[in-house]
PDB file of N, CA and C in Angstrom:
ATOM      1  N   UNK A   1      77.223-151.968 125.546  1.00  0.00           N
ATOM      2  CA  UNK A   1      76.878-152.434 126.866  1.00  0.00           C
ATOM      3  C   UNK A   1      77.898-151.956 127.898  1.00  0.00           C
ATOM      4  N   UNK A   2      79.264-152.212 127.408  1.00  0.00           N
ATOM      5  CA  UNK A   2      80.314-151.390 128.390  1.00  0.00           C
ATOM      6  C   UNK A   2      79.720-149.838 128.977  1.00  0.00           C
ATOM      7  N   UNK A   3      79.547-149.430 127.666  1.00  0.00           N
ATOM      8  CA  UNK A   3      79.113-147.882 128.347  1.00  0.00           C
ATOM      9  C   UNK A   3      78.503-147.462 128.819  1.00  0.00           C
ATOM     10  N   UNK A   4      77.175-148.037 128.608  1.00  0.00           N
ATOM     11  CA  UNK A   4      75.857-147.927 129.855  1.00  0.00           C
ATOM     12  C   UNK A   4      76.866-148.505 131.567  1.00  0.00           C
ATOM     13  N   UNK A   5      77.596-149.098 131.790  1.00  0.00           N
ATOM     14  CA  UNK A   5      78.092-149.567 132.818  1.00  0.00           C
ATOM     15  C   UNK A   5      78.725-148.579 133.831  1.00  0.00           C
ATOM     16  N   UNK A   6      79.686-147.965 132.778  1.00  0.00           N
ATOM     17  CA  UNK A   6      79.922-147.302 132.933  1.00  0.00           C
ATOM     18  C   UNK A   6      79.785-145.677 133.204  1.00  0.00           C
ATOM     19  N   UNK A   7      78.491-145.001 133.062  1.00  0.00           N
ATOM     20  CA  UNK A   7      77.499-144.324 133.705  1.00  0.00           C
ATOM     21  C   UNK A   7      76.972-143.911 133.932  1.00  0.00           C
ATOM     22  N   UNK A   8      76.878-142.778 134.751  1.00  0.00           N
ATOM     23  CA  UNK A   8      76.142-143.050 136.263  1.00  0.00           C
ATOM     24  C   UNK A   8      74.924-142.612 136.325  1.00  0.00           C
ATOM     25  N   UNK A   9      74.066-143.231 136.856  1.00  0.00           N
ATOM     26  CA  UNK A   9      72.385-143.339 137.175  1.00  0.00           C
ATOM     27  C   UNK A   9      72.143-142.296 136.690  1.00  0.00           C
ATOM     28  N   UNK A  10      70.933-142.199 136.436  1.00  0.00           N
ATOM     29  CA  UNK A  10      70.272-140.595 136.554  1.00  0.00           C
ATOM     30  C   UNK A  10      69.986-140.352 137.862  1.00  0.00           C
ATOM     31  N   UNK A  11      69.331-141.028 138.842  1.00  0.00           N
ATOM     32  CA  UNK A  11      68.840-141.034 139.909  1.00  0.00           C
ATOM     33  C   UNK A  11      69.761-140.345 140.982  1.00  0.00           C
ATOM     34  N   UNK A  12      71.049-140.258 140.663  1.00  0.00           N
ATOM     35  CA  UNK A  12      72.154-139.575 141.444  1.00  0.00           C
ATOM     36  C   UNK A  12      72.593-138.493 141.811  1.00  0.00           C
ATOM     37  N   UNK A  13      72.004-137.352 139.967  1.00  0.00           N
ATOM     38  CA  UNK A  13      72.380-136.655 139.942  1.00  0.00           C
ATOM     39  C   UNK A  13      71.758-135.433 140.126  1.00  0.00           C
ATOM     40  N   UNK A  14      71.896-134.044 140.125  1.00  0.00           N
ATOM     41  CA  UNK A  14      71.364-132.800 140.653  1.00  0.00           C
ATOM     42  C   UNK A  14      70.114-132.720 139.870  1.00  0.00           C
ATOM     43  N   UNK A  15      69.880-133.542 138.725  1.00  0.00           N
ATOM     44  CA  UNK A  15      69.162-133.605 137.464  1.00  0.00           C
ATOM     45  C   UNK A  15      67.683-133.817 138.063  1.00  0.00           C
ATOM     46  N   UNK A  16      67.865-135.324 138.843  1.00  0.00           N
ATOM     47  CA  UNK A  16      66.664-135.885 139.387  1.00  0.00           C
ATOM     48  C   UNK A  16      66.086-134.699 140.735  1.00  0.00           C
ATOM     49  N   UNK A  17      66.948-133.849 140.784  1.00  0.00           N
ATOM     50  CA  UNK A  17      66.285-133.474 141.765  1.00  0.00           C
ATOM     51  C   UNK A  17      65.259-131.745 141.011  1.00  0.00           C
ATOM     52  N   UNK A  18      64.226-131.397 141.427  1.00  0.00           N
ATOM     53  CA  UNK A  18      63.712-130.423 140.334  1.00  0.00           C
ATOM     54  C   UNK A  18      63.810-129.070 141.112  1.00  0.00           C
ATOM     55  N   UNK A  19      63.589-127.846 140.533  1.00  0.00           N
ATOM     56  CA  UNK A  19      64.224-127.085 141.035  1.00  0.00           C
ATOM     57  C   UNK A  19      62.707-126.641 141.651  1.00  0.00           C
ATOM     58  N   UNK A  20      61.927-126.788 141.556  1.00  0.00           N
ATOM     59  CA  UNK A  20      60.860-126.831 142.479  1.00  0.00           C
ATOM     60  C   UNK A  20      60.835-126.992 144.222  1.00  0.00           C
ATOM     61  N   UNK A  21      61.413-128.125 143.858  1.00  0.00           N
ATOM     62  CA  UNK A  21      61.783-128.972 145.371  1.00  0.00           C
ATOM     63  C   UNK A  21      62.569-128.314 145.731  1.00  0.00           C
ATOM     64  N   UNK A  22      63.569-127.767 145.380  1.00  0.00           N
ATOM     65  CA  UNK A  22      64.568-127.067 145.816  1.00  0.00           C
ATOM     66  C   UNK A  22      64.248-126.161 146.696  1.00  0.00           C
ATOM     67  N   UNK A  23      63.589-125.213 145.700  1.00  0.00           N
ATOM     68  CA  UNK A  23      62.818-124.210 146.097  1.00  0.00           C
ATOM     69  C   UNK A  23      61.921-124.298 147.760  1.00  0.00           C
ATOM     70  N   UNK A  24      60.857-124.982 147.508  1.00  0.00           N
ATOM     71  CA  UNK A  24      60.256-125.911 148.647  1.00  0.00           C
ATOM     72  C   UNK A  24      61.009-125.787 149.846  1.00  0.00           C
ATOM     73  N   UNK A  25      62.367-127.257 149.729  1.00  0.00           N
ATOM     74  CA  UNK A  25      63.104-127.253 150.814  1.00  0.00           C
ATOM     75  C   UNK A  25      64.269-125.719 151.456  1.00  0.00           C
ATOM     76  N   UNK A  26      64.606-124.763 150.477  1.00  0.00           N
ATOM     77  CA  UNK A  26      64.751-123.308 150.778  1.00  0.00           C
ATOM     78  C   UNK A  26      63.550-122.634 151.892  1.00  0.00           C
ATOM     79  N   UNK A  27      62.504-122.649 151.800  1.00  0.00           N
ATOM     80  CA  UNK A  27      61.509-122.026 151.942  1.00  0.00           C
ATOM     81  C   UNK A  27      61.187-122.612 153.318  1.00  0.00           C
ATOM     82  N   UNK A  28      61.043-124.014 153.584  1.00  0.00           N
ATOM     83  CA  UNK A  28      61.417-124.902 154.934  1.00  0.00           C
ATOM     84  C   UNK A  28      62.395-124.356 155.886  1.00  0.00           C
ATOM     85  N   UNK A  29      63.448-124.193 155.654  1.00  0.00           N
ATOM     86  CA  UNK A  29      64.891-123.795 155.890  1.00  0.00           C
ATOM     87  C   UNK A  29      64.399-122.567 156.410  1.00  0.00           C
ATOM     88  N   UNK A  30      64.402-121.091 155.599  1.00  0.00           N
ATOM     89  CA  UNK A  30      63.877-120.297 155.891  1.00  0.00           C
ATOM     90  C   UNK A  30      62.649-120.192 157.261  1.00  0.00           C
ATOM     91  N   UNK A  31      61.588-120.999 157.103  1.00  0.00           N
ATOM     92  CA  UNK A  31      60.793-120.924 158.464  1.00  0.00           C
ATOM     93  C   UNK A  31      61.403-121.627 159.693  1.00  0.00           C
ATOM     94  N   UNK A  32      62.420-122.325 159.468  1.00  0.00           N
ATOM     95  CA  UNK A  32      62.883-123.165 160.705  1.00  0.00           C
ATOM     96  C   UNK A  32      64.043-121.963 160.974  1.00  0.00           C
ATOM     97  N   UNK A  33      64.962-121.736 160.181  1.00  0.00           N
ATOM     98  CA  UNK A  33      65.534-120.268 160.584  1.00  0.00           C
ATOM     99  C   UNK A  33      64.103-119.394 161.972  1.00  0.00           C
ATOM    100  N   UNK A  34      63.288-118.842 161.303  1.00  0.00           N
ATOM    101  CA  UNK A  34      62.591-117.758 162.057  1.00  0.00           C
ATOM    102  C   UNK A  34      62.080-118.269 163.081  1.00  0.00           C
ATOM    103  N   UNK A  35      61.578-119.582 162.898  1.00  0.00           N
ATOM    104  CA  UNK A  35      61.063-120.310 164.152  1.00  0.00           C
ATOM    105  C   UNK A  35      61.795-119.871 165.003  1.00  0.00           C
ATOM    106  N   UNK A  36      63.397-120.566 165.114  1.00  0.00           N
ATOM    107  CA  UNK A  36      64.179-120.687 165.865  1.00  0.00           C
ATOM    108  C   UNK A  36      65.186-119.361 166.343  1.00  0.00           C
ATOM    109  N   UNK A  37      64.907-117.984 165.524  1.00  0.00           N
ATOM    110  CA  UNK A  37      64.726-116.995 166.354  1.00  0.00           C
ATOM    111  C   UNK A  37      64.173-116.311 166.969  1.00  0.00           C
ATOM    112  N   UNK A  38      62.607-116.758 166.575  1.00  0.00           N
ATOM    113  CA  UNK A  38      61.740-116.105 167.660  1.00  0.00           C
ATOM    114  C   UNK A  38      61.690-116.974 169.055  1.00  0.00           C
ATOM    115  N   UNK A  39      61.766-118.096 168.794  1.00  0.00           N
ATOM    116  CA  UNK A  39      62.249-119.473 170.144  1.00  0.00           C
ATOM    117  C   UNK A  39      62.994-118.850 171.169  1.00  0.00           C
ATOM    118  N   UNK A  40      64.558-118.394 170.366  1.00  0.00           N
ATOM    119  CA  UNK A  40      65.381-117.843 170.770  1.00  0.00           C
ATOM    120  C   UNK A  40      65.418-116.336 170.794  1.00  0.00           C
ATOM    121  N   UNK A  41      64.925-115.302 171.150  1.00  0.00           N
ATOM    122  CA  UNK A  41      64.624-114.132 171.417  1.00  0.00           C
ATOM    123  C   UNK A  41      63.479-113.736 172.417  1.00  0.00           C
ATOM    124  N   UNK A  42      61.997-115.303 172.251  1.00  0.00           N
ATOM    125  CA  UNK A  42      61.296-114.802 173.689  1.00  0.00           C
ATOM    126  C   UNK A  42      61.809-116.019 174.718  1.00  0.00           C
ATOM    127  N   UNK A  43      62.310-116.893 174.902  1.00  0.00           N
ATOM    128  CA  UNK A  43      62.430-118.180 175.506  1.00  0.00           C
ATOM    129  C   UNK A  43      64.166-118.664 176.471  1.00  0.00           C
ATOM    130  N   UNK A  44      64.669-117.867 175.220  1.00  0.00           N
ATOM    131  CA  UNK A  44      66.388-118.197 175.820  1.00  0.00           C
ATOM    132  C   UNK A  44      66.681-117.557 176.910  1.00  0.00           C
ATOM    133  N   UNK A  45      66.067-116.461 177.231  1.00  0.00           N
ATOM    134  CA  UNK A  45      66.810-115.942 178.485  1.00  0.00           C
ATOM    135  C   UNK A  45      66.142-116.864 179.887  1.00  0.00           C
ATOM    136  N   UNK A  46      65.313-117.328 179.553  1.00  0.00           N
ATOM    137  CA  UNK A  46      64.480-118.286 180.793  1.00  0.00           C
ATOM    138  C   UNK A  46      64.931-119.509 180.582  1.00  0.00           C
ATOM    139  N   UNK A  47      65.455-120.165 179.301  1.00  0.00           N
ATOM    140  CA  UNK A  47      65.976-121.700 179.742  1.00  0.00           C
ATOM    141  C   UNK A  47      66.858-121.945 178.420  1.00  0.00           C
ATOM    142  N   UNK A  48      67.930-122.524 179.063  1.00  0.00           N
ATOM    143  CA  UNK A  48      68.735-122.785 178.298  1.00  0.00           C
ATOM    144  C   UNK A  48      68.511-124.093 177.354  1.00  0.00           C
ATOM    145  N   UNK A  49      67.282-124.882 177.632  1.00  0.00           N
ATOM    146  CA  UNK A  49      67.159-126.125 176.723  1.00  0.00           C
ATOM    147  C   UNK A  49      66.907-124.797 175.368  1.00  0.00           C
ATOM    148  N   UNK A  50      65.471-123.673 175.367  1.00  0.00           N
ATOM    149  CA  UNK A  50      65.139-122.832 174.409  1.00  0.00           C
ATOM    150  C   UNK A  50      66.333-122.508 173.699  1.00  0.00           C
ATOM    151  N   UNK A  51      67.640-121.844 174.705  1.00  0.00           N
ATOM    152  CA  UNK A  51      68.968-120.981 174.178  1.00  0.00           C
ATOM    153  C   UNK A  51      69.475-122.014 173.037  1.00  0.00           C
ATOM    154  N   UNK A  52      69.752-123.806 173.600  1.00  0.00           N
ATOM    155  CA  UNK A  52      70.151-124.116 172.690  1.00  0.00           C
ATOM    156  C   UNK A  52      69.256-124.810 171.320  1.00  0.00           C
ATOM    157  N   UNK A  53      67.688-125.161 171.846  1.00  0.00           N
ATOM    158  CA  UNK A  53      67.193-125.195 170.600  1.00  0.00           C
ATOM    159  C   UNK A  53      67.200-124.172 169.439  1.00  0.00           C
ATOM    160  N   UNK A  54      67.443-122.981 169.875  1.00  0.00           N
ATOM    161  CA  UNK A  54      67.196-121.972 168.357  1.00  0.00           C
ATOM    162  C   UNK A  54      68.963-121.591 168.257  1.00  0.00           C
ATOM    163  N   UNK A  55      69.895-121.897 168.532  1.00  0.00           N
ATOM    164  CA  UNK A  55      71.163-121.891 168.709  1.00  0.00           C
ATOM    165  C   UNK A  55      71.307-122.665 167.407  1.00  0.00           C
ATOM    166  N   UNK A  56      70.982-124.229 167.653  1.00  0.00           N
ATOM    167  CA  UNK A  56      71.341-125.119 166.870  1.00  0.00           C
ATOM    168  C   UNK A  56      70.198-125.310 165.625  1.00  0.00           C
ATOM    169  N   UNK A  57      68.789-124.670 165.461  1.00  0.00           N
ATOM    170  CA  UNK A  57      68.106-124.446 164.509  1.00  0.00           C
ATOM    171  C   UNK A  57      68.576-123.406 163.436  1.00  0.00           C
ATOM    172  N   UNK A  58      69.034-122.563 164.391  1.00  0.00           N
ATOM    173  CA  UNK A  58      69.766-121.330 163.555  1.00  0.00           C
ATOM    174  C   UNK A  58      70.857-121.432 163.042  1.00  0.00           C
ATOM    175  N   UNK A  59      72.195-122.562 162.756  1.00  0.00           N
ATOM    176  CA  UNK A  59      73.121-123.088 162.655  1.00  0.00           C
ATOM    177  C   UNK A  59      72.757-124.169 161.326  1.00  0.00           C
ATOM    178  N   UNK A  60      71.577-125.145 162.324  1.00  0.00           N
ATOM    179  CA  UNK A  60      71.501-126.267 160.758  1.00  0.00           C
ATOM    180  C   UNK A  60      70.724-125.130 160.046  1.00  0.00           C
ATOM    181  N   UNK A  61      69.837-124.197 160.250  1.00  0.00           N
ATOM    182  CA  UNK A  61      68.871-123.128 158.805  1.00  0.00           C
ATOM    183  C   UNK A  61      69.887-122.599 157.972  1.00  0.00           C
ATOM    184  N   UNK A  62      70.885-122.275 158.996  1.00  0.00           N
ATOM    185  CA  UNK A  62      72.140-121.621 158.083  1.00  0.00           C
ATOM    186  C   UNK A  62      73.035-122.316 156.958  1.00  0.00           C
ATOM    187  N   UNK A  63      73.296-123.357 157.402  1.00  0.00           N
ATOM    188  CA  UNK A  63      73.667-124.195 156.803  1.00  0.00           C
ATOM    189  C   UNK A  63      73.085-124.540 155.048  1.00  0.00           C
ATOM    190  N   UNK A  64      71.756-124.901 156.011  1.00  0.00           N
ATOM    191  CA  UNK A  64      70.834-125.594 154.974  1.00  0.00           C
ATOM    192  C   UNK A  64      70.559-124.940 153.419  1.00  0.00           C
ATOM    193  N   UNK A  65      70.512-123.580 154.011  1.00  0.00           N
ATOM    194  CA  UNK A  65      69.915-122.207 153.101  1.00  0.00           C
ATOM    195  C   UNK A  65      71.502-122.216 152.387  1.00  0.00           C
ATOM    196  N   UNK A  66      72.308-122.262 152.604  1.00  0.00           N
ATOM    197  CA  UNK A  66      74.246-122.376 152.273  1.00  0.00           C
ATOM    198  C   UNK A  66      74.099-123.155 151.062  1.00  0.00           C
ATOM    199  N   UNK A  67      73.601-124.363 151.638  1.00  0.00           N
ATOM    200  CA  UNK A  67      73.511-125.542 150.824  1.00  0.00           C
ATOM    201  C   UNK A  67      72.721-125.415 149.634  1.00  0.00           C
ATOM    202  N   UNK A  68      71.309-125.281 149.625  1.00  0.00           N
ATOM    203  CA  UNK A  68      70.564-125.408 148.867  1.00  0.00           C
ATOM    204  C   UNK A  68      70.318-124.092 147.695  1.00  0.00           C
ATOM    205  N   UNK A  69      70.971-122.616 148.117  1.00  0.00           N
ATOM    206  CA  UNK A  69      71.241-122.244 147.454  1.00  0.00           C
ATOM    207  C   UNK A  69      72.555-122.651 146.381  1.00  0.00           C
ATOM    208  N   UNK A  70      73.474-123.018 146.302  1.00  0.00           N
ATOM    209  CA  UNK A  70      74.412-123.857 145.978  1.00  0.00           C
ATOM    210  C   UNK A  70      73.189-124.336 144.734  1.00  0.00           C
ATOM    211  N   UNK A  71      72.772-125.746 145.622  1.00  0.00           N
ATOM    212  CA  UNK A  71      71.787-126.489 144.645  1.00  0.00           C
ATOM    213  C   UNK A  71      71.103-126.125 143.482  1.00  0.00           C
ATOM    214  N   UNK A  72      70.973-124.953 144.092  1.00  0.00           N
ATOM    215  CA  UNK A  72      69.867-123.933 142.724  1.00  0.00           C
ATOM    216  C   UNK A  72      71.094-123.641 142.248  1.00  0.00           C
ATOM    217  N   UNK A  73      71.589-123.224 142.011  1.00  0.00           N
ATOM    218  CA  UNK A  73      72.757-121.992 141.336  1.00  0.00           C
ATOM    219  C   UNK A  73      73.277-123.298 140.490  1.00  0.00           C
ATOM    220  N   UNK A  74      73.405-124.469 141.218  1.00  0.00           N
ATOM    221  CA  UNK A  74      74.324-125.424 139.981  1.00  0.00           C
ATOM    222  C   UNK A  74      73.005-126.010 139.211  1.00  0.00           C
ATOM    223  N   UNK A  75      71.702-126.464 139.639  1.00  0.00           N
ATOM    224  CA  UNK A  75      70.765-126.871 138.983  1.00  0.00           C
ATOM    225  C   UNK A  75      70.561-126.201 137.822  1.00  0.00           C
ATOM    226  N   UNK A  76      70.380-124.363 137.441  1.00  0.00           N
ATOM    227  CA  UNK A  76      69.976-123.403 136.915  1.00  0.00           C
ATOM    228  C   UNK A  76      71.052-123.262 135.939  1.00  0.00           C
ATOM    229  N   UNK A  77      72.430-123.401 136.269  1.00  0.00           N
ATOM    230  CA  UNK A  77      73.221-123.349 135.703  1.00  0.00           C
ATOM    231  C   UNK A  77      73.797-124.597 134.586  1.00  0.00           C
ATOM    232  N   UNK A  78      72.739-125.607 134.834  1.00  0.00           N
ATOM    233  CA  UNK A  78      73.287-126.677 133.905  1.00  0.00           C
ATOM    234  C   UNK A  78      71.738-127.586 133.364  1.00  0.00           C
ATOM    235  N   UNK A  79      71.284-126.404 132.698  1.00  0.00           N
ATOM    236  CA  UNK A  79      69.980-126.449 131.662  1.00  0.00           C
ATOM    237  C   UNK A  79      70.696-127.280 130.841  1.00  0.00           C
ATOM    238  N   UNK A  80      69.552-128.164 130.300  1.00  0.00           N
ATOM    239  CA  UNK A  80      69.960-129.041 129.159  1.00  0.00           C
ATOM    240  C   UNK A  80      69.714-127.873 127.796  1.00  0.00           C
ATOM    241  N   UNK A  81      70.658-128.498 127.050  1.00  0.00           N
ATOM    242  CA  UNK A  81      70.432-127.741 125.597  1.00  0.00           C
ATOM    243  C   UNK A  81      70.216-128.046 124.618  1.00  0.00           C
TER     244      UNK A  81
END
């Protein structure tokens, strides 16, 4: 009983998450990336609300795509055996 206490969820870990979804939310990332340079390539030079919406779309896509590749690479990398 100690050791079940001791841990931690499944629900926590990179495990619960499937590499499907992963995939998915990559692919999200990716269109909000392009969105937000085509936003920003016909729109920014006429208003700066446009300049900074695809500014800061293109920043969190970057990010995101940072991230979630990460996700895959450690998901893929820690197959059960």
């Amino acid at each position: 009983m100690a050791f079940s206490l001791v841990t931690r969820p499944y629900k926590t870990t990179i495990r619960a998450i499937t590499t499907r979804r992963i995939l998915y939310w990559l692919a999200a990332t990716v269109v909000l990336l392009v969105v937000g340079t085509i936003i920003g390539l016909i729109w920014a030079d006429t208003s700066d609300v446009a300049g900074a919406f695809a500014g800061v779309t293109n920043i969190v896509s970057g990010v995101g795509i940072v991230l979630l590749l990460i996700a895959l690479a450690v998901k893929r990398r820690r197959r059960p055996s």
